[in-house]
Protein backbone atom coordinates (compact mmCIF):
# COMPACT_ATOMS: atom_id res chain seq x y z
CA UNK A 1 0.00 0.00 0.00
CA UNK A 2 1.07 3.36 -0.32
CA UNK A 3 2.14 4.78 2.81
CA UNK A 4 1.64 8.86 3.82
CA UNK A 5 2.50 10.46 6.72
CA UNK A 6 0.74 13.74 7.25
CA UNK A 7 2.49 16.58 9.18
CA UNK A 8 0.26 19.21 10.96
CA UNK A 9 -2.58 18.16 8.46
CA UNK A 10 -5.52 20.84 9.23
CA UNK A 11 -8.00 17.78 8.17
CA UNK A 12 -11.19 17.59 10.07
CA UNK A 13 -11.43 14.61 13.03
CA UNK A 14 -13.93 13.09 10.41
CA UNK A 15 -11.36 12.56 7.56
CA UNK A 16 -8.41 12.01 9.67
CA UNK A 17 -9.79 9.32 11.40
CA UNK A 18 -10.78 7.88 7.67
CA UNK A 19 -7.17 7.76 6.70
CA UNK A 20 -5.94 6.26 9.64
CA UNK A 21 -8.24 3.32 9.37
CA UNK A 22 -6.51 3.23 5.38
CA UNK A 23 -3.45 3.20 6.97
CA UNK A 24 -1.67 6.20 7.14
CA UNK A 25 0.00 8.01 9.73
CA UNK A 26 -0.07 11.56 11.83
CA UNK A 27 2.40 13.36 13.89
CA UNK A 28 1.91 17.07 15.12
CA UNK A 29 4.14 19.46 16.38
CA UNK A 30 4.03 20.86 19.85
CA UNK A 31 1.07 22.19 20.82
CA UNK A 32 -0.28 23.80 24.38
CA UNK A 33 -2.65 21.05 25.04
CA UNK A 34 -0.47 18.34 24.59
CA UNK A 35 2.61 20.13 26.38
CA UNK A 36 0.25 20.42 29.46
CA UNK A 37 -0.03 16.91 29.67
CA UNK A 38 3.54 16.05 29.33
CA UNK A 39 4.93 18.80 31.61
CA UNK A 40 2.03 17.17 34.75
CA UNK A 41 3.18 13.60 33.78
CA UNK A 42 6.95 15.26 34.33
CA UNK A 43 6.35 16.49 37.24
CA UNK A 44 4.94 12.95 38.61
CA UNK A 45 8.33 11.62 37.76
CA UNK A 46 10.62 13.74 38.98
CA UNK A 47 8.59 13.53 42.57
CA UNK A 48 8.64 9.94 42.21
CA UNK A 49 12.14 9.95 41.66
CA UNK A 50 13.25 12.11 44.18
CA UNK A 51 15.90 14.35 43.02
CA UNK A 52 17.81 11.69 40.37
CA UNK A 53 17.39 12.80 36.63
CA UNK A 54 14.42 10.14 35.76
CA UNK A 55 16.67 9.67 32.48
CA UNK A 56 19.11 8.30 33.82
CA UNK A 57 18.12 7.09 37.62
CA UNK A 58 18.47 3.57 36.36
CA UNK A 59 22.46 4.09 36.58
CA UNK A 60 22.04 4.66 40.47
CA UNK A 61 19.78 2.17 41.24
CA UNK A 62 18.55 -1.22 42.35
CA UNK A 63 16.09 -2.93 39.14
CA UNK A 64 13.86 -3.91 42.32
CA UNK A 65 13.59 -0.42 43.85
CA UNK A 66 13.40 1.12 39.97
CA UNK A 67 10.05 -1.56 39.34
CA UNK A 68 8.90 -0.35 42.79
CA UNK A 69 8.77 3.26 42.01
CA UNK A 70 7.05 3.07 38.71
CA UNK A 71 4.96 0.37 40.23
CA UNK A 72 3.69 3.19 42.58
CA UNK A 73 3.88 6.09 39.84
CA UNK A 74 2.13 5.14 36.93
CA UNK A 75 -1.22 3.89 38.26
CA UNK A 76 -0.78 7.52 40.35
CA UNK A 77 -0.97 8.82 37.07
CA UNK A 78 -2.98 6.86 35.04
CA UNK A 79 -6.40 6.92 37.69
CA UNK A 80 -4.89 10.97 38.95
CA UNK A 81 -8.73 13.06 37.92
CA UNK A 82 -5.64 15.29 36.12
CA UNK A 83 -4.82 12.93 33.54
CA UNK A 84 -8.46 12.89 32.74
CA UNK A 85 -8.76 16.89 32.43
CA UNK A 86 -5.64 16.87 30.26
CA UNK A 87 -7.17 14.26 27.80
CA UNK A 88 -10.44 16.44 27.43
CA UNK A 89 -8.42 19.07 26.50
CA UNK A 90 -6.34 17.56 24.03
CA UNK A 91 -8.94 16.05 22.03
CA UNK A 92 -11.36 19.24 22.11
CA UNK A 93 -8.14 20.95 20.77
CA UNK A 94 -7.76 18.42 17.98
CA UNK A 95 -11.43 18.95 16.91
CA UNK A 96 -13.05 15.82 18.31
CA UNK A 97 -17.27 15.60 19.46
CA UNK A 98 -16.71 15.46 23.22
CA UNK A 99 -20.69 13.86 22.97
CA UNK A 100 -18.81 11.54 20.63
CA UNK A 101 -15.30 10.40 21.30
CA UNK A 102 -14.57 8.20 24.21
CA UNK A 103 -11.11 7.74 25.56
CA UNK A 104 -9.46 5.30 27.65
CA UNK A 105 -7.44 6.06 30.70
CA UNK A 106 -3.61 7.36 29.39
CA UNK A 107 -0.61 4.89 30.55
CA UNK A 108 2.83 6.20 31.17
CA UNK A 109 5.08 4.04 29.54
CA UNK A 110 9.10 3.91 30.06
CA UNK A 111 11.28 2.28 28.18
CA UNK A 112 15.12 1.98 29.90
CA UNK A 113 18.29 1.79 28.09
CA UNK A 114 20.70 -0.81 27.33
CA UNK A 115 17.79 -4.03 28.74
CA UNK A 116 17.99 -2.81 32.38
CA UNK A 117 13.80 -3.45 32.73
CA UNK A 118 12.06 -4.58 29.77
CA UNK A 119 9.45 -7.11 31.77
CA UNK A 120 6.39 -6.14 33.77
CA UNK A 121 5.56 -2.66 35.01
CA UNK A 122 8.31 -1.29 31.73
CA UNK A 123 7.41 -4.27 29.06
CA UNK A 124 9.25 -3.63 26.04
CA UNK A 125 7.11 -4.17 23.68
CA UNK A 126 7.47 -6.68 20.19
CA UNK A 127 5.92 -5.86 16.96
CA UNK A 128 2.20 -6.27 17.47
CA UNK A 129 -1.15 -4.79 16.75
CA UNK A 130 -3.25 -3.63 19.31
CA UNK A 131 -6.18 -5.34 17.63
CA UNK A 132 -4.38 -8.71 18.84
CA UNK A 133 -5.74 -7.44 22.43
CA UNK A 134 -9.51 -7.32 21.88
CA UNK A 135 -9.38 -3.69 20.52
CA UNK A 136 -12.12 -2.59 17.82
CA UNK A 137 -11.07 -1.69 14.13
CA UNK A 138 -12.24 1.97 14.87
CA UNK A 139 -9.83 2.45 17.97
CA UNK A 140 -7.45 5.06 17.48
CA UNK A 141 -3.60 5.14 19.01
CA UNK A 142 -2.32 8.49 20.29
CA UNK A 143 1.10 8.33 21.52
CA UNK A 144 3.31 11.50 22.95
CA UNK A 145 7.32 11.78 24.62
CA UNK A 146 7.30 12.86 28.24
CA UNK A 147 10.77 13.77 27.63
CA UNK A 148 13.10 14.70 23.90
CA UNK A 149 13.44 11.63 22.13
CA UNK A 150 15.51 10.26 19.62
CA UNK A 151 15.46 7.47 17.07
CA UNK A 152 17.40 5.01 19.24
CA UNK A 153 15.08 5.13 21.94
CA UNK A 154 11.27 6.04 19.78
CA UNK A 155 8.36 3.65 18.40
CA UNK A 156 8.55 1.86 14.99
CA UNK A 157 5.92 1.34 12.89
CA UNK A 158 5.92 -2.05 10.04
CA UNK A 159 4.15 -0.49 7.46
CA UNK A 160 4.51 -3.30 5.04
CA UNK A 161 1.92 -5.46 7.57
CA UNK A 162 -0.44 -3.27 7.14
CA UNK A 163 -2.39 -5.32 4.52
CA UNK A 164 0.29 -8.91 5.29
CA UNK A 165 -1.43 -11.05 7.75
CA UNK A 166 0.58 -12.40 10.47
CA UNK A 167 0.22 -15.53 12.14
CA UNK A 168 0.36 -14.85 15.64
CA UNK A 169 -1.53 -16.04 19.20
CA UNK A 170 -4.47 -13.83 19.71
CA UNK A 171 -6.18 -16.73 19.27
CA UNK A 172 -5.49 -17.43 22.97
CA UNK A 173 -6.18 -14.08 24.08
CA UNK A 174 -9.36 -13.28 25.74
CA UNK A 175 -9.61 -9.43 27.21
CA UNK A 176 -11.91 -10.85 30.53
CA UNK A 177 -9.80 -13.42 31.42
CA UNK A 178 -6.69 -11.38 31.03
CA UNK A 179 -7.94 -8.49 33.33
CA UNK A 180 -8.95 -10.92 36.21
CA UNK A 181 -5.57 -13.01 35.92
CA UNK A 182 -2.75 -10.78 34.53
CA UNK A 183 -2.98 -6.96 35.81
CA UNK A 184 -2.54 -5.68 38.98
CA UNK A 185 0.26 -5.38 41.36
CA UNK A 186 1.86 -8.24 40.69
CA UNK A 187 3.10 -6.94 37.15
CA UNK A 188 5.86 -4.53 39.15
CA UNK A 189 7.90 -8.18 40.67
CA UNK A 190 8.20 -9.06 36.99
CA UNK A 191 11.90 -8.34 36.92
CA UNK A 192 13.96 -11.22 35.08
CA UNK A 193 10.89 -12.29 33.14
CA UNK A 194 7.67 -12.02 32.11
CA UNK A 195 5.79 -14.68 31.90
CA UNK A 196 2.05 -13.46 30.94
CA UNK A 197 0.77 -14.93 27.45
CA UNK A 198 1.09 -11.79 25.50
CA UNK A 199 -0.10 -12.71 22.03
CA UNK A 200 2.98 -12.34 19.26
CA UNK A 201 3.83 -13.44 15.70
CA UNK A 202 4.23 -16.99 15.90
CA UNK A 203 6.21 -16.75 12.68
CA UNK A 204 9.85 -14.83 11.91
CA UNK A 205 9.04 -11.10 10.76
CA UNK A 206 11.18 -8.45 8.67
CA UNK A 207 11.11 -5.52 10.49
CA UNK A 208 12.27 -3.41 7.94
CA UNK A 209 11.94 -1.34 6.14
CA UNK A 210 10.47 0.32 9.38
CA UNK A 211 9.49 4.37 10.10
CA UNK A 212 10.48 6.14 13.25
CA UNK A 213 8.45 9.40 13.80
CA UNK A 214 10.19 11.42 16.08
CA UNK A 215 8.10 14.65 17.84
CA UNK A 216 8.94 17.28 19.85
CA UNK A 217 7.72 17.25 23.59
CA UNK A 218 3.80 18.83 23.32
CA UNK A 219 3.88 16.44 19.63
CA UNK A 220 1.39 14.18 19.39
CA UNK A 221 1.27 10.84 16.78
CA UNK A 222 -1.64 8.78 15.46
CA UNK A 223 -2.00 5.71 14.10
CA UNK A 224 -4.82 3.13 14.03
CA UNK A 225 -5.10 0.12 16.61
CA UNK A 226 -4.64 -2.21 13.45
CA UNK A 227 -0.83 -0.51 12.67
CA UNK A 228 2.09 -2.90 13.64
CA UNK A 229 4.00 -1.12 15.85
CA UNK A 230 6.99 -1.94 18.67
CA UNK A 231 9.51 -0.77 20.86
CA UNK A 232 12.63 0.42 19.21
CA UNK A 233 15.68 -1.67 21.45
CA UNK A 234 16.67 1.08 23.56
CA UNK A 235 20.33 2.56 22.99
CA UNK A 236 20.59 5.74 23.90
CA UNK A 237 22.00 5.43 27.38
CA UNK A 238 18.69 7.44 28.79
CA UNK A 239 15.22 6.11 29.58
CA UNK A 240 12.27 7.26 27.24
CA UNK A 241 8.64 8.18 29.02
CA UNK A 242 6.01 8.77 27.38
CA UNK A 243 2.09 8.41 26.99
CA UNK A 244 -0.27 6.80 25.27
CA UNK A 245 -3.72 6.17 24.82
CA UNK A 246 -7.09 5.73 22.68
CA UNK A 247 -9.98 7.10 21.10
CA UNK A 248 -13.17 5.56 19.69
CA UNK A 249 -15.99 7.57 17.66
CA UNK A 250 -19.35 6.57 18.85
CA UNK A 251 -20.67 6.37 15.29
CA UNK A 252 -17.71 4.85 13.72
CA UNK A 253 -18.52 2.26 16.45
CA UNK A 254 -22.15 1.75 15.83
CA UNK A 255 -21.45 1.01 12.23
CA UNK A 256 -18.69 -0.96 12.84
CA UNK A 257 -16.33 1.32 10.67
CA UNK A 258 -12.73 0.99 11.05
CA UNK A 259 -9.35 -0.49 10.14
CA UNK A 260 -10.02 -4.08 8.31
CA UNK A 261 -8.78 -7.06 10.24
CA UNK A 262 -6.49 -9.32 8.78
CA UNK A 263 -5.42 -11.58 11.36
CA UNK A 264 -6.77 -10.77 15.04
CA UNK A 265 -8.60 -14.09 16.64
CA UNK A 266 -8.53 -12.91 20.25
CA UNK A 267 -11.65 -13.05 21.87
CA UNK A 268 -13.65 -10.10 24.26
CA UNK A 269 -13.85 -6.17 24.12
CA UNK A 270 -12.63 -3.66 25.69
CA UNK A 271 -15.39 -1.34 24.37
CA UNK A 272 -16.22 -1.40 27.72
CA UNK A 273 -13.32 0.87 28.90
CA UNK A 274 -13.90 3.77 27.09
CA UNK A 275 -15.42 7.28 28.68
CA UNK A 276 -17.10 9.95 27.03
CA UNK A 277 -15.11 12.60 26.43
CA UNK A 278 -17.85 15.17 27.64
CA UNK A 279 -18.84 13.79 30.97
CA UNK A 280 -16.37 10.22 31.29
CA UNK A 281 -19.54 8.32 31.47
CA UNK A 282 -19.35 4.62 29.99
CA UNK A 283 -20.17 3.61 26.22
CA UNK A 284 -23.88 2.85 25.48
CA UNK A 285 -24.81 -1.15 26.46
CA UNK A 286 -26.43 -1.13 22.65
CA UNK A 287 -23.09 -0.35 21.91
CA UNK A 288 -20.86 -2.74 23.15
CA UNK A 289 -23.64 -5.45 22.35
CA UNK A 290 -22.48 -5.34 18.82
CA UNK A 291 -19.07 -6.14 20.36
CA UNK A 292 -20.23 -8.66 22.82
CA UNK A 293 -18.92 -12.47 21.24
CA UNK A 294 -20.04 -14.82 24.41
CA UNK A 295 -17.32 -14.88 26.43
CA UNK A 296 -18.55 -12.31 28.98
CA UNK A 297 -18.69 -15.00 32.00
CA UNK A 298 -15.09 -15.69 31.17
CA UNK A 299 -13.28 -13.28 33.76
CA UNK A 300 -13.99 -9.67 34.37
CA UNK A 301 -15.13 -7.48 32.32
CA UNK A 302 -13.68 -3.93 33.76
CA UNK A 303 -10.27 -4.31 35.61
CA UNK A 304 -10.83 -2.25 38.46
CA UNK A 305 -7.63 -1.34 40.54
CA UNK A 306 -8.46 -1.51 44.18
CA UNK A 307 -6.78 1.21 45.05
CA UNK A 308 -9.56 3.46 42.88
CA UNK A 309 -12.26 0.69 42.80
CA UNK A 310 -14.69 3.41 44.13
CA UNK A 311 -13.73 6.17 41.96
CA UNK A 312 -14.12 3.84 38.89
CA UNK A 313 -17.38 2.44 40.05
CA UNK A 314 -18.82 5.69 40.30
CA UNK A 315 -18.16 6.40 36.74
């Protein structure tokens, strides 16, 4: 296919979201929104951290203590009612229905140099799509540095997947049973290895030729659940932070537009997860019925943390 990555496009949410279910790609330059975001997700590190550069506090450090601290930190920030206000924000700015879009919760990722964590709470991720993990075709990826980063230490995208099936092991992957068995505290003592059944290609891949979009801090890039995407093998002697997370449109939803899948088999939803952008309340049941594929009994359907099992609840 032919591959286009817009820059800045002034496209409206309508049309954008159109091309990135063809494919294509989006990265934006800083804007105030997005900095906002990334400068309250700094300042979550740096307390965390205590006075070491977050960069490079895996130099200076234990792995256990390092897993401990962003064990604590990044559910902090993923349930904090900021993140939430940021994400509003952002997506009004980038010309999204707030009656319309729902958004999941944004996860701080980090990604450490030179293999010191790549398991549990800072999983390195291998080339996937996020459709192998019970996401819809219309779900949309927004991903944004906490920190400057650099192509040793960015995301890669495998464009020439996008219309190559894979055979991988979604077909063992069901979103309910994963939420009651695999997440939770637990995930931080993952240190030497990681153990959870993650689905993957089950068959050798060419990772090239590969594209590395590298944005500013307050940059922003797009791409559609259905992109194959992974961790580039951190080099650059610093740990990269950054954010992520994912949109739905309502009526993209209800008419089961989207990104065409190739070669997903997993089995659940996690249409369930998404708030409304205008007042974070939960997608329409009619909704998610069209999503629904028996396996409801199989585990639970909403992971609730404990430690904000009452704030979620409410919601």
């Amino acid at each position: 296919m032919n591959n286009t990555v817009f820059y800045d496009s002034k496209v409206s949410d309508e049309t954008r979201r159109q091309q990135l279910y063809d494919g294509q790609l989006f990265v934006y330059g800083a804007r105030p929104s997005v900095l906002a975001l990334a400068n309250f997700a700094k300042s979550m590190i740096e307390d965390a951290f205590g006075g070491l550069d977050p960069r490079t506090a895996q130099n200076n450090m234990e792995v256990e203590r390092y897993a401990s601290i962003l064990g604590k930190l990044k559910p902090a920030f993923i349930h904090h009612p900021e993140s939430k206000r940021h994400l509003k924000a952002i997506l009004e700015d980038f010309g999204c229905d707030s009656d319309k879009t729902y958004f999941d919760v944004p996860r701080m990722r980090s990604s450490t140099s030179d293999n010191y964590l790549t398991t549990g709470i800072a999983f390195a991720w291998h080339p996937h799509r996020d459709t192998w993990y019970s996401a819809p075709p219309s779900q949309i990826n927004w991903w944004l540095p906490i920190y400057e980063i650099e192509s040793d230490n960015a995301m890669a995208f495998h464009p020439s997947y996008w219309s190559r099936p894979v055979k991988n092991s979604s077909s063992e992957y069901n979103y309910y049973v994963w939420n009651k068995l695999y997440r939770g505290d637990n995930v931080a003592k993952l240190i030497k290895e990681d153990p959870r059944p993650l689905p993957r290609a089950s068959e050798p891949m060419d990772l090239d030729p590969q594209v590395r979009l590298i944005c500013p801090v307050g940059g922003v890039l797009l791409f559609s659940g259905a992109q194959m995407h992974s961790s580039v093998p951190n080099t650059s002697g610093v740990t990269r932070f950054s954010i992520d997370f994912r949109t739905v449109d309502l009526d993209d939803a209800a008419a089961k537009r989207g990104a065409p899948n190739i070669d997903a088999a997993c089995t659940g939803t996690v249409m369930r997860d998404y708030l409304r952008c205008a007042d974070l309340s939960r997608m329409p049941e009619e909704i998610i019925a069209l999503y629904d594929d028996g396996t409801e009994t199989c585990g639970e359907l909403i992971y609730v943390p404990k430690a904000v099992g009452a704030e979620n609840r409410a919601q």
